[in-house]
C-alpha atoms as a PDB file:
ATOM      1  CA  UNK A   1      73.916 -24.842  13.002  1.00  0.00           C
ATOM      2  CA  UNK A   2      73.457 -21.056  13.006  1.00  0.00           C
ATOM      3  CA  UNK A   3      74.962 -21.083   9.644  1.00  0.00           C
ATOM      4  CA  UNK A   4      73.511 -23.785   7.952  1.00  0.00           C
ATOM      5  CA  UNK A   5      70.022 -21.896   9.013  1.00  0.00           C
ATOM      6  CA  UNK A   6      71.506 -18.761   7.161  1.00  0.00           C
ATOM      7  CA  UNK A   7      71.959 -20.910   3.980  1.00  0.00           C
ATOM      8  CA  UNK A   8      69.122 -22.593   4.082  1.00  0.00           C
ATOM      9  CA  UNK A   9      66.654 -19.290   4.531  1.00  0.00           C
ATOM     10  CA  UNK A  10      68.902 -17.263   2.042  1.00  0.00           C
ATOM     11  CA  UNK A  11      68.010 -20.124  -0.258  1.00  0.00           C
ATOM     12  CA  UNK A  12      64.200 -19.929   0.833  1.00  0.00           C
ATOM     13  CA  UNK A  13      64.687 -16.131   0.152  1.00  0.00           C
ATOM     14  CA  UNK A  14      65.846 -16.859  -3.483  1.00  0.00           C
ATOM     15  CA  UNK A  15      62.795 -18.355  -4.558  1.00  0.00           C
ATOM     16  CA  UNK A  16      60.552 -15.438  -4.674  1.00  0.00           C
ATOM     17  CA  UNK A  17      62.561 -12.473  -3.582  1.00  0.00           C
ATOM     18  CA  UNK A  18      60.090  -9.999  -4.807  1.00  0.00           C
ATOM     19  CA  UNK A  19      57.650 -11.688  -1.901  1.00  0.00           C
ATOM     20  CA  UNK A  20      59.432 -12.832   0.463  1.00  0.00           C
ATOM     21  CA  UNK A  21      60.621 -10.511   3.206  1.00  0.00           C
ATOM     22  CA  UNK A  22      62.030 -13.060   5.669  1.00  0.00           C
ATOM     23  CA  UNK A  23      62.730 -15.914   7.421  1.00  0.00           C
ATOM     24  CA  UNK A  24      61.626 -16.412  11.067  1.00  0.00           C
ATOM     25  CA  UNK A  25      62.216 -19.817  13.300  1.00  0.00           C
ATOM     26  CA  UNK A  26      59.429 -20.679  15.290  1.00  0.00           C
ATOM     27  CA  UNK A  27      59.782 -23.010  18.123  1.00  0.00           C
ATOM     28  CA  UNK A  28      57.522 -25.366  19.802  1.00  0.00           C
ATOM     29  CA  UNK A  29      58.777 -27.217  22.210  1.00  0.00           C
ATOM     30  CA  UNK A  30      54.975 -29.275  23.340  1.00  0.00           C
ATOM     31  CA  UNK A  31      53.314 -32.225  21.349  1.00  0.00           C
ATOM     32  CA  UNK A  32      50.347 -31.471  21.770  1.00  0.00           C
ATOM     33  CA  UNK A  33      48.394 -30.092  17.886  1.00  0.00           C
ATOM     34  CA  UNK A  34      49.128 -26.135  19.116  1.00  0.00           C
ATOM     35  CA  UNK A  35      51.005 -25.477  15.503  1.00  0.00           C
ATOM     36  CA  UNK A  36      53.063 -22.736  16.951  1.00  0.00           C
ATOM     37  CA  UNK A  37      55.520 -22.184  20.209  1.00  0.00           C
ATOM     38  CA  UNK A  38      55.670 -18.938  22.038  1.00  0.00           C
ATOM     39  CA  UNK A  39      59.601 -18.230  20.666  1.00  0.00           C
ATOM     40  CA  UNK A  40      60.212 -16.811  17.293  1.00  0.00           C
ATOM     41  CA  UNK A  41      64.004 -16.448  16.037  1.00  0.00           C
ATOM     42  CA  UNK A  42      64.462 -14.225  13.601  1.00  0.00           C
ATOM     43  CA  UNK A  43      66.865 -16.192  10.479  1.00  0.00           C
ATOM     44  CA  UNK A  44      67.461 -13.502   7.439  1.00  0.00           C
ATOM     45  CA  UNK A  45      65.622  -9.737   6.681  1.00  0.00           C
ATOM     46  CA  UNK A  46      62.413  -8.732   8.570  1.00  0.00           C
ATOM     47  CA  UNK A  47      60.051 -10.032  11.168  1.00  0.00           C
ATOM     48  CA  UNK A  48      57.448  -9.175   9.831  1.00  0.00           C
ATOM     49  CA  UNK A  49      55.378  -7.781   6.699  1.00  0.00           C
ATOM     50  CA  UNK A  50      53.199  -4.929   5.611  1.00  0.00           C
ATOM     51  CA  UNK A  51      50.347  -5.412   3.590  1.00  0.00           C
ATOM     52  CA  UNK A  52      47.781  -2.437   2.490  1.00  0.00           C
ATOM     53  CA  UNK A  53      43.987  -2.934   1.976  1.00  0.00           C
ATOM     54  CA  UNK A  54      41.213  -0.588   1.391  1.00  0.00           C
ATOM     55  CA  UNK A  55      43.542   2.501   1.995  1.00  0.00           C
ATOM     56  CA  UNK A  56      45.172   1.302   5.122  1.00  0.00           C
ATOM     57  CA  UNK A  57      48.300  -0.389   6.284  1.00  0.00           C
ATOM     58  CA  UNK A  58      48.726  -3.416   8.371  1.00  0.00           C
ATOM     59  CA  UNK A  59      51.946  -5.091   9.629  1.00  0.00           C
ATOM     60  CA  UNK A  60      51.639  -8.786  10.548  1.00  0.00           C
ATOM     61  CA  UNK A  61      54.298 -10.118  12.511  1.00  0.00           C
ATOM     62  CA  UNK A  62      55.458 -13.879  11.886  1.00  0.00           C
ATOM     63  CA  UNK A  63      53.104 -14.908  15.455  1.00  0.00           C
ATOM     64  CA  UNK A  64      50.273 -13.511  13.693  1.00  0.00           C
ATOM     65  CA  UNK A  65      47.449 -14.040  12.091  1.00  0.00           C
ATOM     66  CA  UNK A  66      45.929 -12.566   8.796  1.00  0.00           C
ATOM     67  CA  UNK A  67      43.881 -13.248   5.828  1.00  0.00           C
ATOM     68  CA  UNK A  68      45.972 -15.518   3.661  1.00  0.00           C
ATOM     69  CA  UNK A  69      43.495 -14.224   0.283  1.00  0.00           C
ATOM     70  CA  UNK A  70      43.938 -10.436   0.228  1.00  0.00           C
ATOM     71  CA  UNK A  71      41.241 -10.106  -3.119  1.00  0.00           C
ATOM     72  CA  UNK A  72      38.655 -11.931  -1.228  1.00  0.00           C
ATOM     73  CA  UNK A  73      39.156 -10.404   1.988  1.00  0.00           C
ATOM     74  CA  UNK A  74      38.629  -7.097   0.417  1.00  0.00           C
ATOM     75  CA  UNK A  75      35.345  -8.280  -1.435  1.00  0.00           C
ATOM     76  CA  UNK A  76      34.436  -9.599   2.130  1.00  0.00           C
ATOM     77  CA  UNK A  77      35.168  -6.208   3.506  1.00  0.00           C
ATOM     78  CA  UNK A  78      34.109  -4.006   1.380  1.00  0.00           C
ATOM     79  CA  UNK A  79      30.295  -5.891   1.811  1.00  0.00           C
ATOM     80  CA  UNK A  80      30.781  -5.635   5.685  1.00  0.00           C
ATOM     81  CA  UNK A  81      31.351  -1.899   5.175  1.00  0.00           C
ATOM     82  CA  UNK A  82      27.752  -1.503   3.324  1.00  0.00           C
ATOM     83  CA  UNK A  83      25.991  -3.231   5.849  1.00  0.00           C
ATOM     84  CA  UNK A  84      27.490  -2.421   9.164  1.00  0.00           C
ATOM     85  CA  UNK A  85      26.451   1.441   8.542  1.00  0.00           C
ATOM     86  CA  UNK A  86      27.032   4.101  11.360  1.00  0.00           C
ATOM     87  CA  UNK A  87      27.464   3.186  15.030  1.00  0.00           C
ATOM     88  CA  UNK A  88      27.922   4.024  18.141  1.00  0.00           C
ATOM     89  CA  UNK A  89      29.806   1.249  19.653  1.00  0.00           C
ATOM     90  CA  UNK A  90      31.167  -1.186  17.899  1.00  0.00           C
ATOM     91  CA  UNK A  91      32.997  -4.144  19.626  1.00  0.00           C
ATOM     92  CA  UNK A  92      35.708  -6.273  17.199  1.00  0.00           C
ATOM     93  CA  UNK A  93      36.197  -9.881  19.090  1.00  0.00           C
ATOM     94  CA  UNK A  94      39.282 -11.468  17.989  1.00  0.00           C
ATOM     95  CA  UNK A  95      40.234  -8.941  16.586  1.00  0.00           C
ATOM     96  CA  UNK A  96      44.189 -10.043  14.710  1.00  0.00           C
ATOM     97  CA  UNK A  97      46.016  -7.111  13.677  1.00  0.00           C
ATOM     98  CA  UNK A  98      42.981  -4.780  13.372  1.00  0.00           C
ATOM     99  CA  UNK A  99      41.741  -5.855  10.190  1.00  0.00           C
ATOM    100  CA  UNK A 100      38.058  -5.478  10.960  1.00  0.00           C
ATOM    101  CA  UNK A 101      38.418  -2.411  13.460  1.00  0.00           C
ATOM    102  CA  UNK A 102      40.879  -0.297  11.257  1.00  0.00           C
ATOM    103  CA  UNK A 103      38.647  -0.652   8.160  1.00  0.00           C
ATOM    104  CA  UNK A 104      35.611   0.085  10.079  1.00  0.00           C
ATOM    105  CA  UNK A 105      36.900   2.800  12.595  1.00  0.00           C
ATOM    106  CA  UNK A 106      34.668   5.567  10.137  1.00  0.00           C
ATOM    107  CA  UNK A 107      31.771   3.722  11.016  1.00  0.00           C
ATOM    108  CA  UNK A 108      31.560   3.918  14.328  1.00  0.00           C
ATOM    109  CA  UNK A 109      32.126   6.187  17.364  1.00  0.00           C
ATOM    110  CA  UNK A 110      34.345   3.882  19.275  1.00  0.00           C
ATOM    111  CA  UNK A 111      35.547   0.895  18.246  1.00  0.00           C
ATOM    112  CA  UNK A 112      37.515  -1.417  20.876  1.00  0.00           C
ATOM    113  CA  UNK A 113      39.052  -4.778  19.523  1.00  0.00           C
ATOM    114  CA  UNK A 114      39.503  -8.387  21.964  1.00  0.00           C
ATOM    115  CA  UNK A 115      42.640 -10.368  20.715  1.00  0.00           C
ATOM    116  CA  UNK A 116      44.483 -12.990  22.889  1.00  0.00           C
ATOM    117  CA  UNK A 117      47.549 -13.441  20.308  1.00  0.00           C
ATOM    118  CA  UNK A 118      50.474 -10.995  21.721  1.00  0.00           C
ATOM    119  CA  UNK A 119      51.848 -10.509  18.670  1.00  0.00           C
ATOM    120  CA  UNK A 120      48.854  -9.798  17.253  1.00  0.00           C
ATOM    121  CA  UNK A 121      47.579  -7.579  20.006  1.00  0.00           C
ATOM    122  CA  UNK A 122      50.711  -5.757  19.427  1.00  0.00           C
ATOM    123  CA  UNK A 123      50.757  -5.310  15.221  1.00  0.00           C
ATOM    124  CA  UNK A 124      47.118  -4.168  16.334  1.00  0.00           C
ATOM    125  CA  UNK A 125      48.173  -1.206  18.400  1.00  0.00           C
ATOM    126  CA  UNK A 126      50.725  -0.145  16.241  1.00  0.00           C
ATOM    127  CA  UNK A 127      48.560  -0.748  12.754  1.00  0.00           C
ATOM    128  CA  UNK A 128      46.287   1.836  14.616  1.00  0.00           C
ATOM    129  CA  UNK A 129      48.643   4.039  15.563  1.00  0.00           C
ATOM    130  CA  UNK A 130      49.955   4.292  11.496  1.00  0.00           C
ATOM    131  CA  UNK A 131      46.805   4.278  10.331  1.00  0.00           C
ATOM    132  CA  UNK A 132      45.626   7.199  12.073  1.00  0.00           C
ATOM    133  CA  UNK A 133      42.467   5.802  14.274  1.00  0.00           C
ATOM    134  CA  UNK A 134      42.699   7.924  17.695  1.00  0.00           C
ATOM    135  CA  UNK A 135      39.210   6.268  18.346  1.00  0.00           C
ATOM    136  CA  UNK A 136      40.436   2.932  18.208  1.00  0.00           C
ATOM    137  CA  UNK A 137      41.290   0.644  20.621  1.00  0.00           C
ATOM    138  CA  UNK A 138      42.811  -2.916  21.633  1.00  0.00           C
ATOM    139  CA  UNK A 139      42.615  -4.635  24.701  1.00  0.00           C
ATOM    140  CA  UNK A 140      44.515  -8.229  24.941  1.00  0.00           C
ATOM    141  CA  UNK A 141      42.712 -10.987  26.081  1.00  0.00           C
ATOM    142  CA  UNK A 142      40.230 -13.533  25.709  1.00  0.00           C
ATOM    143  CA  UNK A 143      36.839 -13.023  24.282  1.00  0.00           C
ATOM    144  CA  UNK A 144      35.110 -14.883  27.014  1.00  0.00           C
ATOM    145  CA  UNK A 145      36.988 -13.101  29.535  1.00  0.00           C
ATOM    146  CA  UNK A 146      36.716  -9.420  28.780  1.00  0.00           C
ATOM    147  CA  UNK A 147      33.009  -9.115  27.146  1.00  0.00           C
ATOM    148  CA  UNK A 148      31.303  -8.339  29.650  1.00  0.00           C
ATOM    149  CA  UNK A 149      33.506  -5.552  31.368  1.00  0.00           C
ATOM    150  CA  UNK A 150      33.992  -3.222  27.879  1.00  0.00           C
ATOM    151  CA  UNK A 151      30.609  -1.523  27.984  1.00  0.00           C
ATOM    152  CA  UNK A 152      27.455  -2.285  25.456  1.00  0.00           C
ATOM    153  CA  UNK A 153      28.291  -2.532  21.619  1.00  0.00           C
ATOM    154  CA  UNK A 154      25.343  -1.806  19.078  1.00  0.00           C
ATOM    155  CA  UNK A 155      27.328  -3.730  16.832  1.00  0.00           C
ATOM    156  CA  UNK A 156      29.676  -6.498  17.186  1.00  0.00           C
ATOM    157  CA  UNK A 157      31.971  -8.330  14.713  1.00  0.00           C
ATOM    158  CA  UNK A 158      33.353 -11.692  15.193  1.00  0.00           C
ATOM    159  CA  UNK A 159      36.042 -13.173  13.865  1.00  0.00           C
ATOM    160  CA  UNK A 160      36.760 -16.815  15.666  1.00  0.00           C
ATOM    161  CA  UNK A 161      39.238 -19.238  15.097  1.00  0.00           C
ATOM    162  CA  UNK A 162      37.727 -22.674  13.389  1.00  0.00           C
ATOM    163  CA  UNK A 163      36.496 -23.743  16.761  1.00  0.00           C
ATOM    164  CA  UNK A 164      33.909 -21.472  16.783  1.00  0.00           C
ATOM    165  CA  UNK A 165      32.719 -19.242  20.079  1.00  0.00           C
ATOM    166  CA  UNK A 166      33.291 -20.184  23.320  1.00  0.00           C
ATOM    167  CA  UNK A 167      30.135 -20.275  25.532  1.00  0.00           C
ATOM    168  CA  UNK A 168      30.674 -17.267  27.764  1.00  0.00           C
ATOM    169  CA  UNK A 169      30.660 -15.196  24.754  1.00  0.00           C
ATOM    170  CA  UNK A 170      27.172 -16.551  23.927  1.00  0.00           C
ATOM    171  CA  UNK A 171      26.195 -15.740  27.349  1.00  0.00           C
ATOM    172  CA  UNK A 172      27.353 -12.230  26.897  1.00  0.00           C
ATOM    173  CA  UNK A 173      26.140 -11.341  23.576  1.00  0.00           C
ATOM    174  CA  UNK A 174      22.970 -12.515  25.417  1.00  0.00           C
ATOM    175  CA  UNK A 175      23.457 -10.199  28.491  1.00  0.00           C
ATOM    176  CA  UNK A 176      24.635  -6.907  25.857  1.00  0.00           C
ATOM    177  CA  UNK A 177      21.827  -7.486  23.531  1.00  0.00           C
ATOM    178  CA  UNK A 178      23.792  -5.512  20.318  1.00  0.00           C
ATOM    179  CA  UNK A 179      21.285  -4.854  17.951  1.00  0.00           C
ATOM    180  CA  UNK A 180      23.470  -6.626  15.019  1.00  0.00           C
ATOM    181  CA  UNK A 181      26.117  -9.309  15.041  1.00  0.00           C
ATOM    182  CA  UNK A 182      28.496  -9.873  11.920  1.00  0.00           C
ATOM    183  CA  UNK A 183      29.792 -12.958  11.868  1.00  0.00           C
ATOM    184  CA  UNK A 184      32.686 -14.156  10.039  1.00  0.00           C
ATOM    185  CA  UNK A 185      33.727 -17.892   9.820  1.00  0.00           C
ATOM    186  CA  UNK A 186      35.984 -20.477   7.925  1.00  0.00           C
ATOM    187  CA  UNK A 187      34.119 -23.265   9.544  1.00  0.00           C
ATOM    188  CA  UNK A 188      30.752 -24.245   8.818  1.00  0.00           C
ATOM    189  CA  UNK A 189      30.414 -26.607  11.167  1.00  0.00           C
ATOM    190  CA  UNK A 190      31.059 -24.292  14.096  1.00  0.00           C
ATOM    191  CA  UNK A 191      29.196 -21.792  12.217  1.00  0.00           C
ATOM    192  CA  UNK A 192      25.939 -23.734  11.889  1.00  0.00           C
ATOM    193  CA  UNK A 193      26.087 -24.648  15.975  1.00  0.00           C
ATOM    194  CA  UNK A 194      27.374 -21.023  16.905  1.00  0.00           C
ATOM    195  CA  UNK A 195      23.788 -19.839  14.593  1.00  0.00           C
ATOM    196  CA  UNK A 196      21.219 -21.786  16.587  1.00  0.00           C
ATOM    197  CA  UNK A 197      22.777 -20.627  19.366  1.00  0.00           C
ATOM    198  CA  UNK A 198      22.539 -17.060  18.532  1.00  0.00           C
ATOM    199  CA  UNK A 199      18.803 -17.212  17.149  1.00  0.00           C
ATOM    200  CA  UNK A 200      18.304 -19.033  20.739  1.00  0.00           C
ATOM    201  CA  UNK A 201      18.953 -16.110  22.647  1.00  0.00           C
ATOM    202  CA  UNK A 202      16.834 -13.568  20.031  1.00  0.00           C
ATOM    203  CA  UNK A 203      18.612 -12.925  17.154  1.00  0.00           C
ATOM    204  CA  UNK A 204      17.746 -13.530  13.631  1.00  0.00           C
ATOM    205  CA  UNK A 205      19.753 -14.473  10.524  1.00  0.00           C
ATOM    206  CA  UNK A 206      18.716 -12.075   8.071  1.00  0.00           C
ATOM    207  CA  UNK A 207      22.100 -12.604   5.451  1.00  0.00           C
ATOM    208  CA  UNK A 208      24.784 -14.530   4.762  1.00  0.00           C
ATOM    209  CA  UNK A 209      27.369 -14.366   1.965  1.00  0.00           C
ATOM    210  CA  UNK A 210      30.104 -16.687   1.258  1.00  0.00           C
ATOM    211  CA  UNK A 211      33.427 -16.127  -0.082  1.00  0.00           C
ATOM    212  CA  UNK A 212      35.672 -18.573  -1.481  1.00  0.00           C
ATOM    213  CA  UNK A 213      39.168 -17.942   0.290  1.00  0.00           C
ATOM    214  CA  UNK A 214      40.457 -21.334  -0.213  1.00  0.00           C
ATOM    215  CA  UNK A 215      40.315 -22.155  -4.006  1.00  0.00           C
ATOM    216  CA  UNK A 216      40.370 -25.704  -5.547  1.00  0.00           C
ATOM    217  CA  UNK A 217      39.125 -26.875  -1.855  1.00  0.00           C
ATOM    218  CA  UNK A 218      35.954 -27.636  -0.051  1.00  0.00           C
ATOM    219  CA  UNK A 219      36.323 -24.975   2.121  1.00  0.00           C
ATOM    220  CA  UNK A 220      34.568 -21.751   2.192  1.00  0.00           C
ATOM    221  CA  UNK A 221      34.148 -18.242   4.630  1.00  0.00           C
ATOM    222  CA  UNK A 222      30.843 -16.831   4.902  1.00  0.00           C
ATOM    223  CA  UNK A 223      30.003 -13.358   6.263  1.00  0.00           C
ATOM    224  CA  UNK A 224      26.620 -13.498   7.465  1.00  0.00           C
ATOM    225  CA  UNK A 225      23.908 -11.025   9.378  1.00  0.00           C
ATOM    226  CA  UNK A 226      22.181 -11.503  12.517  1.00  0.00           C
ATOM    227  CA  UNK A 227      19.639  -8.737  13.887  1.00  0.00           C
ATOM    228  CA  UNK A 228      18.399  -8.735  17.348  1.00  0.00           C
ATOM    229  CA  UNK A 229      14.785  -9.798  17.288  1.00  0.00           C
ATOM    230  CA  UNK A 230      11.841  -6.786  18.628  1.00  0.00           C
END
């Protein structure tokens, strides 16, 4: 079997050697809709890839997860980088690889980014360690389960997955009262709910930009803008 999954990824390999660097087996051994397992096997070449935006450096490992259109993630970012201006504190919730901290490490003080994936939490600390960004830091776990014990952002960024934030977060963006949220979603369903809920505890929605990261689809990313109310 071992060598028939040799063949088979050298062949994979073949198709676009200049782009792909290798071929990892996941496995998930559940039925439930989870798309990946928690054990990665490693098939031909590397475990993982390196991709550089804005001037820095970022490995993603196979278990993790990154922007899958580069060009419009640097648009995206280089817009979040004009409005975000200088800070203090700036808290990064679900965080990846460091995307969103790394790139915006000059803007603030002290930046400290919440990610539950290991592998991700883990390409995190080492794309900060590469990149140079001693005030920087990652702490693994869930959003909803570490805001409220990491101190009080000015500025937060958040990044969920297509479900949107969990409630506790809500309750503890209400609680830390950053001045500004930046929000960034894939889902504007979640989005829309995850808004009223935001402008419910005092914040307003002052911008919001979309990005199209998913060409000939219907779906869209939007970065958008909310600024605690006075």
């Amino acid at each position: 079997m071992q060598a028939v999954s040799v063949k088979l990824a050298r062949k994979i390999v073949e198709l676009d050697p200049l782009h792909i660097v290798g071929v990892v087996e996941n496995i998930n051994p559940s039925y439930g809709n989870v798309l990946l397992g928690p054990t990665f096997k490693k098939i031909l070449g590397a475990e993982s890839y390196k991709e550089k935006i804005l001037g820095n450096t970022f490995r993603v490992s196979a278990g993790s997860f990154f922007q899958t259109n580069v060009v419009q993630a640097e648009l995206l970012l280089r817009e979040l980088r004009e409005r975000v201006g200088e800070s203090r504190f700036l808290l990064d919730l679900y965080s990846g690889v460091g995307l969103f901290s790394i790139t915006l490490a000059d803007k603030a003080q002290r930046v400290i980014g919440v990610e539950e994936n290991p592998f991700s939490y883990f390409d995190a600390l080492h794309n900060a360690y590469i990149n140079d960004q001693a005030n920087v830091e990652f702490v693994q776990g869930k959003a909803e389960g570490v805001i409220m014990g990491l101190g009080k952002p000015d500025v937060v960024v958040l990044d969920p997955p297509r479900a949107g934030l969990h409630d506790d977060v809500i309750a503890g963006l209400h609680y830390l009262r950053p001045e500004r949220i930046f929000y960034v979603s894939c889902n504007p369903r979640s989005f829309a709910r995850d808004a009223l809920n935001l402008i419910g505890i005092g914040y307003e929605l002052v911008h919001i930009s979309p990005y199209d990261f998913f060409p000939h689809t219907p779906h869209v990313e939007v970065l958008s803008e909310f600024r605690l109310k006075v």
